[in-house]
C-alpha atoms as a PDB file:
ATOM      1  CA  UNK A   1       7.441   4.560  -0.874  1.00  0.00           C
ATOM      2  CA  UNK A   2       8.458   8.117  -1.985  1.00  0.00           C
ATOM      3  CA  UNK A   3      10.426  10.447  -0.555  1.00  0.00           C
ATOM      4  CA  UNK A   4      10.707  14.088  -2.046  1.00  0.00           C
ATOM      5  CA  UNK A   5      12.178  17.363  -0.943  1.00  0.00           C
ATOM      6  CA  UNK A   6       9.047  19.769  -0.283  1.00  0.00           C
ATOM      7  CA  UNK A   7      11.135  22.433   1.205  1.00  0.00           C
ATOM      8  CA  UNK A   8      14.589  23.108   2.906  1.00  0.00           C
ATOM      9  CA  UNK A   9      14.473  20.290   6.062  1.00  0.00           C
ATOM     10  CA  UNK A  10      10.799  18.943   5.126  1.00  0.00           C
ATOM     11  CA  UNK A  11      10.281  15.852   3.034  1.00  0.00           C
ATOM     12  CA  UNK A  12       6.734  14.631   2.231  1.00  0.00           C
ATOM     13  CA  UNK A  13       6.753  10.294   2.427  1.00  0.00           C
ATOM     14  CA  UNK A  14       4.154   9.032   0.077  1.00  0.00           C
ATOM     15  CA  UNK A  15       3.535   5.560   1.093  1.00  0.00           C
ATOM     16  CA  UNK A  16       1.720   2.935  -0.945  1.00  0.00           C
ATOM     17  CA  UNK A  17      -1.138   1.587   1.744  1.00  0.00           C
ATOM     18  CA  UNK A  18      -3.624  -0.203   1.522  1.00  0.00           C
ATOM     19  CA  UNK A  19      -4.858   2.957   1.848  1.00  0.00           C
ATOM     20  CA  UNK A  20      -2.064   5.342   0.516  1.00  0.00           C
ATOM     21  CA  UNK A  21      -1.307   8.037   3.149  1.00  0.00           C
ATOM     22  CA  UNK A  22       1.202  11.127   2.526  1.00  0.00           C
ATOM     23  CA  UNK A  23       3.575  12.344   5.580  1.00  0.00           C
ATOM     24  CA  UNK A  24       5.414  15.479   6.295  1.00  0.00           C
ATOM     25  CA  UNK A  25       8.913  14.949   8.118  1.00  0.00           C
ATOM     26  CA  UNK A  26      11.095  17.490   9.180  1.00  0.00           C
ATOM     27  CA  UNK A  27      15.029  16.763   9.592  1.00  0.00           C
ATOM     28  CA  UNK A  28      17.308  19.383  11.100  1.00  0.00           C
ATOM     29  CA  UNK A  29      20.899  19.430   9.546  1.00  0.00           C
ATOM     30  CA  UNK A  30      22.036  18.410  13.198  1.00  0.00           C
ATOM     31  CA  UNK A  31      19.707  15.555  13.216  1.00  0.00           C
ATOM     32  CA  UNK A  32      20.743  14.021  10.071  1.00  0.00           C
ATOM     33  CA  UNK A  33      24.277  14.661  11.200  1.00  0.00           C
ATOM     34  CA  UNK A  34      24.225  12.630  14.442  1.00  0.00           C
ATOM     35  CA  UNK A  35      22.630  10.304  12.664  1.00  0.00           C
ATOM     36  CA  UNK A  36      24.414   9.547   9.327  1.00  0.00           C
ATOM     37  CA  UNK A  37      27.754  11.594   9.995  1.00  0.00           C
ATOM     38  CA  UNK A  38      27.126  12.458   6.373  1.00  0.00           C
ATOM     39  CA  UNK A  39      27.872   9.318   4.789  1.00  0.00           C
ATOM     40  CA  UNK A  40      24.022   8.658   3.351  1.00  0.00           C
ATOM     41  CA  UNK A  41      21.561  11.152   1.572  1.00  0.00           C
ATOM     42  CA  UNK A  42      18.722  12.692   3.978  1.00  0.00           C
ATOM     43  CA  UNK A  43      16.518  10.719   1.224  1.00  0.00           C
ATOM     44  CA  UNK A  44      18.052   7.141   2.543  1.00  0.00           C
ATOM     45  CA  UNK A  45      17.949   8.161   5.888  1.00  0.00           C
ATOM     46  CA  UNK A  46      14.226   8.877   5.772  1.00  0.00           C
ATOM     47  CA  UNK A  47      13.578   5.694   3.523  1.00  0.00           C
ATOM     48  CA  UNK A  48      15.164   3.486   6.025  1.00  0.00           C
ATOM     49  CA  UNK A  49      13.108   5.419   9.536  1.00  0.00           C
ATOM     50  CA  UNK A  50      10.076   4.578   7.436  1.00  0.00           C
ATOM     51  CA  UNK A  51      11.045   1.032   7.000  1.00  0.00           C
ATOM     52  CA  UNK A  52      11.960   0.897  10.638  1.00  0.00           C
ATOM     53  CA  UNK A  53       8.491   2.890  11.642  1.00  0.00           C
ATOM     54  CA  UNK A  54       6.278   0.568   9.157  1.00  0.00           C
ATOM     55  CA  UNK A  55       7.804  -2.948  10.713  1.00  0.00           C
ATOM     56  CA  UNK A  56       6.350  -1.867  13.689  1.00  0.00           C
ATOM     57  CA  UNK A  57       3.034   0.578  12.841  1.00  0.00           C
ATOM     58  CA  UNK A  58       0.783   0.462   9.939  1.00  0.00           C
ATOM     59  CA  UNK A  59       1.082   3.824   7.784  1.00  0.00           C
ATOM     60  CA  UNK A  60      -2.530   4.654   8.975  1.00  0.00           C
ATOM     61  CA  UNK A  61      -1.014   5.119  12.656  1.00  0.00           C
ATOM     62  CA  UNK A  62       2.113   7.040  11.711  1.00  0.00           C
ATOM     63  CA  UNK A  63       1.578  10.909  12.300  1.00  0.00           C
ATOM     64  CA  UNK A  64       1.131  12.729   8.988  1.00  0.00           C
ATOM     65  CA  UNK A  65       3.544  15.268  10.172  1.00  0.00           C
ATOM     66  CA  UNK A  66       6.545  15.143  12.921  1.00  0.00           C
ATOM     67  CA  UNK A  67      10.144  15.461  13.492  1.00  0.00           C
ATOM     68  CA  UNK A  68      12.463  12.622  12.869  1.00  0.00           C
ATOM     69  CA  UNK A  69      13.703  12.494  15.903  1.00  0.00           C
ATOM     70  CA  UNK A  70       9.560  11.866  17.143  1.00  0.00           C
ATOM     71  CA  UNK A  71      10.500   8.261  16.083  1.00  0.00           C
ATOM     72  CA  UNK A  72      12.500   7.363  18.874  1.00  0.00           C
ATOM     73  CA  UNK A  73      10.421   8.957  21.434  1.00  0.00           C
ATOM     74  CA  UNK A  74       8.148   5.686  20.436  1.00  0.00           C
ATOM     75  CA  UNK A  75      10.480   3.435  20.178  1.00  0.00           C
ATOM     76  CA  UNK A  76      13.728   4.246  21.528  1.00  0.00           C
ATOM     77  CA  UNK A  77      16.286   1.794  19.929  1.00  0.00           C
ATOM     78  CA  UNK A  78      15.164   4.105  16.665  1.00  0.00           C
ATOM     79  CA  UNK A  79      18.630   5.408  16.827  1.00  0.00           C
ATOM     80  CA  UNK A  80      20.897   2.112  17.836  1.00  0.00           C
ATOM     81  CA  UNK A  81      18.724   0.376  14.818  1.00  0.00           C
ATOM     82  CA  UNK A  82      19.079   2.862  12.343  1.00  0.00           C
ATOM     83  CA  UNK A  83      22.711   3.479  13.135  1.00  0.00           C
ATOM     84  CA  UNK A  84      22.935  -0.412  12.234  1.00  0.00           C
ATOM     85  CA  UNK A  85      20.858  -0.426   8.898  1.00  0.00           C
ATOM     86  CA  UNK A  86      23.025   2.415   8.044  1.00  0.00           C
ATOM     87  CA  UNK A  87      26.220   0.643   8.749  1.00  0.00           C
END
């Protein structure tokens, strides 16, 4: 998995496959706040939603573009888990 700035809150997720698939993901400033209080990069933070996201969807079935927050419309202990992987 890579994770790369594309511009100001959008990152583009390039993830491995089988087959590879790219991903656009927006992160507000608030978002990432609420989330990490600061203490992680927005890089991490991303990393780790993906590895939450892919232990439950393949990559074909994630949306290849959406808000963070979109995660835990799907699955709403998005926020309680990441909060934990975070510490």
């Amino acid at each position: 998995m890579r994770v790369r700035v594309t511009r100001g809150e959008t990152f583009e997720v390039s993830l491995d496959g089988p087959p590879p698939t790219k991903h656009l993901v927006s992160l507000s400033e608030t978002y990432y706040q609420k989330l990490t209080q600061g203490r992680v990069s927005r890089e991490i933070l991303i990393t780790r939603s993906f590895d939450f996201f892919l232990e439950r969807e393949s990559n074909t079935s994630i949306l290849r573009s959406f808000d963070l927050p979109m995660i835990g419309h799907y699955f709403p202990e998005f926020e309680a888990e990441i909060g934990k992987r975070l510490g």
